[in-house]
Protein backbone atom coordinates (compact mmCIF):
# COMPACT_ATOMS: atom_id res chain seq x y z
CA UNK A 1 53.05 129.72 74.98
CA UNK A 2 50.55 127.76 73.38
CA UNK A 3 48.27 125.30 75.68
CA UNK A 4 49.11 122.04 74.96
CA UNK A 5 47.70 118.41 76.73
CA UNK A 6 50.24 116.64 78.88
CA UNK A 7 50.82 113.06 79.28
CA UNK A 8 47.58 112.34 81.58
CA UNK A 9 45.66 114.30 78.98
CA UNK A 10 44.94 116.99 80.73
CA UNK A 11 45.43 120.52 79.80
CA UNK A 12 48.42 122.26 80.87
CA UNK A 13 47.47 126.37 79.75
CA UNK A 14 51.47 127.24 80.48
CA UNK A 15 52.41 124.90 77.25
CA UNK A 16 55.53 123.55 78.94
CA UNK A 17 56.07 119.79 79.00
CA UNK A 18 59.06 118.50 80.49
CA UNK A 19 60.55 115.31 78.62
CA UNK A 20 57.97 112.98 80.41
CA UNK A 21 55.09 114.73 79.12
CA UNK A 22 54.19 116.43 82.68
CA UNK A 23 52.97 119.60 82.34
CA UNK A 24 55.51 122.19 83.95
CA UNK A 25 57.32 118.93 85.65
CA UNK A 26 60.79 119.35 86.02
CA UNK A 27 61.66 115.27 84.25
CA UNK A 28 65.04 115.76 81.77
CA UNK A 29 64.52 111.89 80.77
CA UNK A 30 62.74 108.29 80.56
CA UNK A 31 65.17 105.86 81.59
CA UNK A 32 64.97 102.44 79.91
CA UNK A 33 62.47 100.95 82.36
CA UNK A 34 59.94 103.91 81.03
CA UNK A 35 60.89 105.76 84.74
CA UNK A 36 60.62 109.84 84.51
CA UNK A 37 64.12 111.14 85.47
CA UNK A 38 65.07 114.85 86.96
CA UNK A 39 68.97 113.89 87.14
CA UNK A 40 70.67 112.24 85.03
CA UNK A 41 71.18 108.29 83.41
CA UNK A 42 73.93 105.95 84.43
CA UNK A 43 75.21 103.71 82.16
CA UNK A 44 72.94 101.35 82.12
CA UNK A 45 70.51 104.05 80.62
CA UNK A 46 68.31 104.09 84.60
CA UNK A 47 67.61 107.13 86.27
CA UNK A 48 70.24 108.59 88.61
CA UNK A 49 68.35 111.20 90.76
CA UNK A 50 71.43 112.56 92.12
CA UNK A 51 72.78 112.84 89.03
CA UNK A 52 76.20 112.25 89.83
CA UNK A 53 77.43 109.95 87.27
CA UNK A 54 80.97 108.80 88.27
CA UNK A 55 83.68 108.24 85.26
CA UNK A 56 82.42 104.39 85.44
CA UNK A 57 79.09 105.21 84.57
CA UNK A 58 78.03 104.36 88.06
CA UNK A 59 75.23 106.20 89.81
CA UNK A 60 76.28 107.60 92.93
CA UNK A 61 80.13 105.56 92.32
CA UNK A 62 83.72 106.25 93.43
CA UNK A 63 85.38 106.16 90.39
CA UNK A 64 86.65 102.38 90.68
CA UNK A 65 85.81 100.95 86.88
CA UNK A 66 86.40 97.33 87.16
CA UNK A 67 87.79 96.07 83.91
CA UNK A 68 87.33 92.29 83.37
CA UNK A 69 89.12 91.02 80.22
CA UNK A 70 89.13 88.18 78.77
CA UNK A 71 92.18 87.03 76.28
CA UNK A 72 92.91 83.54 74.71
CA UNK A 73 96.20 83.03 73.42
CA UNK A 74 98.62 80.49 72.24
CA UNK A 75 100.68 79.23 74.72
CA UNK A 76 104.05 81.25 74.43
CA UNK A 77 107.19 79.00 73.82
CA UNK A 78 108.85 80.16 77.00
CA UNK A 79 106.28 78.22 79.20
CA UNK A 80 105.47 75.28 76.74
CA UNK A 81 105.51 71.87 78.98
CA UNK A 82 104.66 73.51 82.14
CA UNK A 83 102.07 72.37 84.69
CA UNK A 84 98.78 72.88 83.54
CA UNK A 85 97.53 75.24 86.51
CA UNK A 86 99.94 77.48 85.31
CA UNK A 87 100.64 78.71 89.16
CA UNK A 88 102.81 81.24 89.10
CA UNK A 89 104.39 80.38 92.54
CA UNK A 90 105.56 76.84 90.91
CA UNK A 91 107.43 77.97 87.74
CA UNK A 92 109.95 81.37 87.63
CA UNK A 93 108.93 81.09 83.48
CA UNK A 94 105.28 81.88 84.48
CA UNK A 95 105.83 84.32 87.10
CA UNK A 96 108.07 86.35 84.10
CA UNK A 97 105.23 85.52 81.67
CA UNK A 98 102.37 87.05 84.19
CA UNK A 99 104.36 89.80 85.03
CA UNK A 100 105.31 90.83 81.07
CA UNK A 101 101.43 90.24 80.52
CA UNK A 102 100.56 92.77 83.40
CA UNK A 103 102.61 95.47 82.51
CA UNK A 104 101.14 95.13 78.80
CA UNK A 105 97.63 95.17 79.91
CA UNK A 106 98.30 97.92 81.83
CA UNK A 107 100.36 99.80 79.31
CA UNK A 108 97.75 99.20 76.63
CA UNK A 109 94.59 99.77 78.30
CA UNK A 110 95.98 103.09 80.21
CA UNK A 111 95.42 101.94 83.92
CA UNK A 112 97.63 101.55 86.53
CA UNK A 113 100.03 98.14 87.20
CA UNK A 114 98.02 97.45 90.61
CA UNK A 115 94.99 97.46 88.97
CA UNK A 116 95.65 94.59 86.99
CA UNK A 117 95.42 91.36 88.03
CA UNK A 118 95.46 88.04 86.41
CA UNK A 119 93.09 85.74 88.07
CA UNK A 120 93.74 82.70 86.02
CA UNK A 121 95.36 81.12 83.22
CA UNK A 122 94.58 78.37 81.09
CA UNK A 123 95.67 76.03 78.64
CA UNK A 124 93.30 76.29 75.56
CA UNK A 125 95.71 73.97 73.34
CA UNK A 126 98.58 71.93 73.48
CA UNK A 127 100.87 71.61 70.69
CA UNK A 128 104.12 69.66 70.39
CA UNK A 129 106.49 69.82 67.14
CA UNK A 130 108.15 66.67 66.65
CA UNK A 131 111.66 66.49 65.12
CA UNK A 132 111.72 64.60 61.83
């Protein structure tokens, strides 16, 4: 190979600069804060040394991808008049409603019914029709 000058500007006669500019240095990537890398990046784009990446994106994870979603909608007719806390335990209408919303989510985003959870539901609007 040709000599070429590595990041500290000195000269490195084998040539080879790994991707941080170190001559013969073993560094695949820069991770976002500018850090030389030898594994791999998480999500996040920083350096994972171990380079085990779990499916999350997590360095050094288990696998467990939290999935927070948020979702506004219009309050279905089924559960229109009910207390505002919406507390499942207090209305059979809204325990149907969370459990037809959970098996959607789950259905639709492709993860498991126990891994869905609704922490909280609220009231964005409140609309009455009137009879004329």
């Amino acid at each position: 190979g040709r000599v070429r000058i590595d990041a500290a500007g000195t000269c490195c006669p084998s040539g080879y600069l790994d991707a941080c500019g170190i001559c013969n240095g073993d560094g695949v990537v820069v991770d976002v804060a500018g850090a030389c890398c030898t594994g791999s990046l998480d999500a996040g784009g920083f350096c994972c040394e171990s380079g085990e990446v779990d499916a999350c994106g997590v360095c050094d994870g288990v696998g467990a991808c939290p999935t927070n979603v948020d979702i506004d909608l219009d309050e279905p007719a089924s559960i229109v008049g009910l207390s505002l806390t919406f507390d499942a335990s207090q209305s059979p209408a809204v325990a149907s409603f969370v459990a037809s919303l959970r098996a959607y989510i789950s259905s639709v985003l492709g993860v498991p019914l126990g891994r869905v959870a609704i922490s909280r539901l609220r009231r964005l609007a409140s609309r009455r029709l009137e009879e004329r």
